[in-house]
C-alpha atoms as a PDB file:
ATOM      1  CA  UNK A   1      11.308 -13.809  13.668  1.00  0.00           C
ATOM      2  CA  UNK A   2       8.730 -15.321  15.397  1.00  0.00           C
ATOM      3  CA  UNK A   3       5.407 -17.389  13.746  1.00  0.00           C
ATOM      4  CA  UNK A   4       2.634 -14.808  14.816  1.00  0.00           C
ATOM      5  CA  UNK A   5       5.071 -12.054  12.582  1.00  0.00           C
ATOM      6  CA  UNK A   6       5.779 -14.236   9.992  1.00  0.00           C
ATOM      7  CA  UNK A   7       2.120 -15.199   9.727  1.00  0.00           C
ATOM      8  CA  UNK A   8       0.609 -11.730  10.202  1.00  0.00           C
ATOM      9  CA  UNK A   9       3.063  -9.633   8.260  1.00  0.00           C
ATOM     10  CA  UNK A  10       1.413  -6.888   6.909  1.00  0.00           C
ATOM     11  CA  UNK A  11      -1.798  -7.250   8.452  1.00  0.00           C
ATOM     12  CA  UNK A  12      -3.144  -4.562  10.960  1.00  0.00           C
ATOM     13  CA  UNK A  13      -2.267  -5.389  14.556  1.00  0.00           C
ATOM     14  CA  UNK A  14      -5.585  -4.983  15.417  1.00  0.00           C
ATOM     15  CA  UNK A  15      -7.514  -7.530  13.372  1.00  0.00           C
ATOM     16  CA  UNK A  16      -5.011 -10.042  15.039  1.00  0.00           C
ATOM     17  CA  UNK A  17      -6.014  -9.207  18.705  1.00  0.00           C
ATOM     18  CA  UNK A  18      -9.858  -9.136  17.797  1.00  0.00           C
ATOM     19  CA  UNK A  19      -9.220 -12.747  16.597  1.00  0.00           C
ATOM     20  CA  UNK A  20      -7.002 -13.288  19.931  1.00  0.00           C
ATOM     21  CA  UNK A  21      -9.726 -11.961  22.279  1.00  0.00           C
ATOM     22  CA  UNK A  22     -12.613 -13.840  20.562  1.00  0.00           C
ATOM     23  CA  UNK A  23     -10.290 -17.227  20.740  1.00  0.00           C
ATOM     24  CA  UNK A  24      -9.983 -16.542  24.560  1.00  0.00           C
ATOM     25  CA  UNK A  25     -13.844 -15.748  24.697  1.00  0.00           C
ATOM     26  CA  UNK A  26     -12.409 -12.140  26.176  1.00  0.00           C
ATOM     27  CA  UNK A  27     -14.772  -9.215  25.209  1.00  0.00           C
ATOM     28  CA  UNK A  28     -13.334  -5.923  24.547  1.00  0.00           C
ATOM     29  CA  UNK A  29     -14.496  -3.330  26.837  1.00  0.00           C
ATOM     30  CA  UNK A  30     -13.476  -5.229  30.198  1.00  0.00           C
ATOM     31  CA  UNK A  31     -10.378  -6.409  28.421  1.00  0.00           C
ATOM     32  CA  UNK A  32      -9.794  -2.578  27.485  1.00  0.00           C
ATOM     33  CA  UNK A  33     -10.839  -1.442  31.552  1.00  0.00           C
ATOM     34  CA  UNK A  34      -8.410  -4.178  32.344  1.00  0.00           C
ATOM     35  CA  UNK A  35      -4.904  -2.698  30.963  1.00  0.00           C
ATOM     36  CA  UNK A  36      -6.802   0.924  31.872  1.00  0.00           C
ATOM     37  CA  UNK A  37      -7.561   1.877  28.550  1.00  0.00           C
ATOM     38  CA  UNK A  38     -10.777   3.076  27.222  1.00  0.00           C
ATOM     39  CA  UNK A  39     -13.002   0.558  25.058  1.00  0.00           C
ATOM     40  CA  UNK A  40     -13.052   3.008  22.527  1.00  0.00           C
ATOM     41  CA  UNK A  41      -9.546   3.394  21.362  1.00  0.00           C
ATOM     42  CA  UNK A  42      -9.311  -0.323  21.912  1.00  0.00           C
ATOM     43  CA  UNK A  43     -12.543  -0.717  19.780  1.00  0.00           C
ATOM     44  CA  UNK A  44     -10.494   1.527  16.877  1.00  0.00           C
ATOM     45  CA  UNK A  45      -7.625  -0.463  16.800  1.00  0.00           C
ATOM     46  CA  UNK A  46      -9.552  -3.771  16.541  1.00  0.00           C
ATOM     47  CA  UNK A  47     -11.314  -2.515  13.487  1.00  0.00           C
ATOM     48  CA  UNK A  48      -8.226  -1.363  11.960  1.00  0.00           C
ATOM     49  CA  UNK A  49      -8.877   2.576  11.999  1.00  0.00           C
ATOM     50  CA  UNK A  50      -6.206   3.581  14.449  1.00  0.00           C
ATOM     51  CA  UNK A  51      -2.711   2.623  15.102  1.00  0.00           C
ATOM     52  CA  UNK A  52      -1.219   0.526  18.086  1.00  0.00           C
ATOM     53  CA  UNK A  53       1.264   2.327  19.792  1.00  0.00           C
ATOM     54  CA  UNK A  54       3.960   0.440  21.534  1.00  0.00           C
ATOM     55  CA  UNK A  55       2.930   1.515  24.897  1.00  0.00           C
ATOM     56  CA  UNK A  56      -0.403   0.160  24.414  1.00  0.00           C
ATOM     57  CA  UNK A  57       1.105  -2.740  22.465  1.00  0.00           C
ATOM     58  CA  UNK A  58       3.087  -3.725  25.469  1.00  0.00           C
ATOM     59  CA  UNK A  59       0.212  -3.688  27.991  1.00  0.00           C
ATOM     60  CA  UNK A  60      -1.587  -6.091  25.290  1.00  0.00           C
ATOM     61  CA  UNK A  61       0.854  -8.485  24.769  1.00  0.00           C
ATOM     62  CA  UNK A  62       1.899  -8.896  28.722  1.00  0.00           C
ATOM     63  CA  UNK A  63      -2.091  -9.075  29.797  1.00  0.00           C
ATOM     64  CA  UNK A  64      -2.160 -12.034  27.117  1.00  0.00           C
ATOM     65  CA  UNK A  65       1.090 -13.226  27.571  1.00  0.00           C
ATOM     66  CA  UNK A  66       1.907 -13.063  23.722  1.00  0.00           C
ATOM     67  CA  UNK A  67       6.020 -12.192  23.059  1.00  0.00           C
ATOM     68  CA  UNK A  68       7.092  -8.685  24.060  1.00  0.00           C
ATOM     69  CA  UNK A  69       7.281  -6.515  21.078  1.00  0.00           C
ATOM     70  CA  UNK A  70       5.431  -9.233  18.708  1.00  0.00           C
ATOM     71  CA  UNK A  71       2.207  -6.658  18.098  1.00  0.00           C
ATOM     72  CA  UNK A  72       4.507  -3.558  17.688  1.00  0.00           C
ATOM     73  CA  UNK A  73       6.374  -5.226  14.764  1.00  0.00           C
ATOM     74  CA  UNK A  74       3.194  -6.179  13.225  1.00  0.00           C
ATOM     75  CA  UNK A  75       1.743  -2.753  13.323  1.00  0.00           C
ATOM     76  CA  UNK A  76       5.721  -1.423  11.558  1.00  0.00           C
ATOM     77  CA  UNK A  77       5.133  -4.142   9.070  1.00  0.00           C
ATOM     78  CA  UNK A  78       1.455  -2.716   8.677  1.00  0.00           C
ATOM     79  CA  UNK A  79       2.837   0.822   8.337  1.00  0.00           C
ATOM     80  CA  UNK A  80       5.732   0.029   5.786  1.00  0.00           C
ATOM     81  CA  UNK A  81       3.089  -1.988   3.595  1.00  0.00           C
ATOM     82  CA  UNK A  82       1.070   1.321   3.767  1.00  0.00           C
ATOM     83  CA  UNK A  83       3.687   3.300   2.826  1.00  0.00           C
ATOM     84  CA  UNK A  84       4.778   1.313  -0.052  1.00  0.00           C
ATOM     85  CA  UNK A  85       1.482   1.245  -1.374  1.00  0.00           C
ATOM     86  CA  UNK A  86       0.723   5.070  -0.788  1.00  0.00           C
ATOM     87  CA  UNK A  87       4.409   5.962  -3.167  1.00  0.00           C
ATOM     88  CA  UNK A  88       3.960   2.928  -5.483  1.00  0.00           C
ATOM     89  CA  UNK A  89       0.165   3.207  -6.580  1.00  0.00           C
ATOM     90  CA  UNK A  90      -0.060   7.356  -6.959  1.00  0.00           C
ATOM     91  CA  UNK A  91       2.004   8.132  -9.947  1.00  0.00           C
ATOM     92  CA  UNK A  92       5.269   7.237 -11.720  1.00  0.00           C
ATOM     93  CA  UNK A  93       8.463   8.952 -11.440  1.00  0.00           C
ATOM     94  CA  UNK A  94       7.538  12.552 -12.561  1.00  0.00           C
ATOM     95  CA  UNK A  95      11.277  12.948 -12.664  1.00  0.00           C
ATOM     96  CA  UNK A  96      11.712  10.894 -15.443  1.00  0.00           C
ATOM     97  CA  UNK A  97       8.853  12.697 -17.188  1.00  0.00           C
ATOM     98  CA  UNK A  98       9.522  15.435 -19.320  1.00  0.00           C
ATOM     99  CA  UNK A  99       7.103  18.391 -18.546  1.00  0.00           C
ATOM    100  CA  UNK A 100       6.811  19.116 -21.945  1.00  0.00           C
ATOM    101  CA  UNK A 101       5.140  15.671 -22.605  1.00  0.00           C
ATOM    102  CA  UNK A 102       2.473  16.941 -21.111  1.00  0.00           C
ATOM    103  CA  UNK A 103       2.571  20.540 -22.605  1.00  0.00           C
ATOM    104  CA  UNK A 104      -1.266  20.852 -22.785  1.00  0.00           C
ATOM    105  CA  UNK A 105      -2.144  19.902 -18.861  1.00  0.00           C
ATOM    106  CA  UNK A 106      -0.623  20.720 -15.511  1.00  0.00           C
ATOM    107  CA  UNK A 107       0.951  17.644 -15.058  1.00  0.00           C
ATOM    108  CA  UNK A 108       0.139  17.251 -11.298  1.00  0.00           C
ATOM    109  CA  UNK A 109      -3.651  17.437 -12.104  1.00  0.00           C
ATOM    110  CA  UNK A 110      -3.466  14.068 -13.908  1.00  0.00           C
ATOM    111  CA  UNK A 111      -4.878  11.418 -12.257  1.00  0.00           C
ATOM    112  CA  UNK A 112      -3.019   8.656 -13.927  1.00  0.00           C
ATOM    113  CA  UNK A 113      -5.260   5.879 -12.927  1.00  0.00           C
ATOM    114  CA  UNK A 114      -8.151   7.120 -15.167  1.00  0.00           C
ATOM    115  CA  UNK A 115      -6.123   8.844 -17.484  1.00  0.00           C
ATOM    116  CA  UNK A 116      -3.971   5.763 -18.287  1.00  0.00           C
ATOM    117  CA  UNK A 117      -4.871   5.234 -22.031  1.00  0.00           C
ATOM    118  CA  UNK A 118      -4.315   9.101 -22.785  1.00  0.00           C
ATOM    119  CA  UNK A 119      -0.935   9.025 -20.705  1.00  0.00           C
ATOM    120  CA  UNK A 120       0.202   5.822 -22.342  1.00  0.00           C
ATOM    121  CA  UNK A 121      -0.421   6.822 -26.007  1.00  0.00           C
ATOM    122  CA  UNK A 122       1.002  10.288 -25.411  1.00  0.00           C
ATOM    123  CA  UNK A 123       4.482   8.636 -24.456  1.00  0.00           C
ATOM    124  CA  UNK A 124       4.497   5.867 -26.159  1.00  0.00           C
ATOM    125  CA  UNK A 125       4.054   8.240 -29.443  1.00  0.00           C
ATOM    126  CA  UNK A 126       6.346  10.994 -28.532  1.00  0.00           C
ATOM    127  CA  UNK A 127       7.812   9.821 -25.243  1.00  0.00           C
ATOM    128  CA  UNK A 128      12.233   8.841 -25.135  1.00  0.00           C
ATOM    129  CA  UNK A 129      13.027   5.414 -24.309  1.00  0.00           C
ATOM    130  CA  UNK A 130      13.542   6.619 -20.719  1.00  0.00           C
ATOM    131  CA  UNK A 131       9.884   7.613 -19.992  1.00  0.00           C
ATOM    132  CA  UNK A 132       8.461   4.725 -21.892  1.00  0.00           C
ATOM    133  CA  UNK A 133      10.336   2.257 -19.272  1.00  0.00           C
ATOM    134  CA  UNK A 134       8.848   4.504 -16.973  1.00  0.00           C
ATOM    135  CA  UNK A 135       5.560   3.907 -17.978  1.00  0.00           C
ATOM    136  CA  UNK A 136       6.246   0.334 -18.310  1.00  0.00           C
ATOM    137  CA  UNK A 137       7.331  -0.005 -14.796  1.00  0.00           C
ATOM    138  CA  UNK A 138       4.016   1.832 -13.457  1.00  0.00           C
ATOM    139  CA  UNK A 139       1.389   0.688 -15.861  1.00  0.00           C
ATOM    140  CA  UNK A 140       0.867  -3.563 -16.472  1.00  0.00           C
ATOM    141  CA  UNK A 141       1.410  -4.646 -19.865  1.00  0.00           C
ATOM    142  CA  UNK A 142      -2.098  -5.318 -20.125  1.00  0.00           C
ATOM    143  CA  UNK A 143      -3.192  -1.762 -19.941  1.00  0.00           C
ATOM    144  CA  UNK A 144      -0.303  -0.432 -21.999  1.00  0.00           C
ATOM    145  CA  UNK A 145      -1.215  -3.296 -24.737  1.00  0.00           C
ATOM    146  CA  UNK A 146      -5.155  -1.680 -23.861  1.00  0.00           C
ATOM    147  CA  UNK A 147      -4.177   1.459 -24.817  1.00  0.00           C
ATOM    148  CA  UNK A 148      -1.717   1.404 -28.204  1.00  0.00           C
ATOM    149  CA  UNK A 149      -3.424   1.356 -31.411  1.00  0.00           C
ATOM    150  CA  UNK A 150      -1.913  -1.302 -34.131  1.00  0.00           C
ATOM    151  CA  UNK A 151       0.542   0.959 -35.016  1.00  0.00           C
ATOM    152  CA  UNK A 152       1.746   1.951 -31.931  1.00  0.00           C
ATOM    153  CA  UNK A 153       1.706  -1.590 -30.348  1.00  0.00           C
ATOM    154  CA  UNK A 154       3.834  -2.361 -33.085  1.00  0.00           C
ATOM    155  CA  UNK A 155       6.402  -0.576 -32.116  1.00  0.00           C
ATOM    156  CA  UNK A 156       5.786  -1.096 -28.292  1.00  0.00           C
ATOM    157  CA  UNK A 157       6.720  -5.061 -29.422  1.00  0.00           C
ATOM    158  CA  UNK A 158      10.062  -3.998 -30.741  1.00  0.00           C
ATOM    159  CA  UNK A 159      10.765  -1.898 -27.971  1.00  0.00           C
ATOM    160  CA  UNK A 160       9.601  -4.377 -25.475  1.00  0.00           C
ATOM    161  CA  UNK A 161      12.126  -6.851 -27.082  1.00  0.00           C
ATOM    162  CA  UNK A 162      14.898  -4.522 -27.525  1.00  0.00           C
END
C-alpha cells in the first residue's frame, strides 16, 4: 500500500485533495472546469459532504498525477470507517438481549446513549451472564462502574474477575 493510503486511511478523500490543490496553489473551480466537472460537486467533496466516485477519482488523480486508484481507496477506507462506526456506536447486540429485560419499554425506543445508567443497572441486577458481557462490550467500564450502586458494583467486581 502506498504512503498517501497509509497516511490518510480513514480520512475523507476530499480533505486530502483540498490540501493537494492549496499545496499546488490550484483553486477549485478552474481545477473543477479543468477535468469538466462542475465547481460545485467538486466544492462538496472537498468539504467532506459528498462522496468521490471512482470516475471522478480517476480524472483527479491523472490531472495531478497522484497513483491511479490512490483517492478511490481512501474514500473505501472512509466508507468502511463510517460503517463501523454507524453498527458499533448505535446499540449492542439486541440479540443477546432478552426482551423481557426490558418488559416495561419497547426496547427499540431506547436510546442507549442517554439511557446508559438505567440500561446498565437493569442488567446488571437481573440481566444472565450473557447480556452483562454484552453490556460490557458496548458500555466502558467507566460508565458501567458510573452507574452500579455499592452493592451492585460489588458484584460487577466478582463478575469482572470471574
Amino acid at each position: 500500500m502506498n504512503k498517501l493510503i497509509e497516511k490518510y486511511k480513514g480520512i475523507h478523500p476530499g480533505i486530502l485533495l483540498e490540501r493537494l490543490l492549496k499545496k499546488k496553489a490550484i483553486s477549485q473551480r478552474p481545477f473543477a472546469i479543468s477535468i469538466g466537472e462542475h465547481p460545485q460537486t467538486l466544492n462538496a467533496i472537498t468539504k467532506g459532504r459528498r462522496k468521490l466516485n471512482i470516475a471522478l477519482a480517476l480524472k483527479i488523480e491523472e490531472k495531478l498525477n497522484l497513483e491511479e486508484g490512490s483517492l478511490a481507496l481512501l474514500q473505501t477506507y472512509f466508507d468502511i470507517k463510517e460503517e463501523k462506526n454507524k453498527t458499533k456506536q448505535n446499540t449492542p447486540n439486541l440479540t443477546l438481549l432478552r426482551k423481557s429485560l426490558f418488559w416495561d419499554t419497547d426496547i427499540s425506543k431506547i436510546d442507549w446513549k442517554k439511557q446508559n445508567i438505567a440500561v446498565i443497572k437493569r442488567v446488571f441486577e437481573r440481566g444472565n451472564d450473557i447480556e452483562m458481557e454484552e453490556i460490557k462490550r458496548f458500555y466502558n467500564s467507566d460508565q458501567i462502574k458510573n452507574a452500579l450502586d455499592q452493592n451492585t458494583r460489588k458484584y460487577y467486581t466478582v463478575y469482572k474477575n470471574k
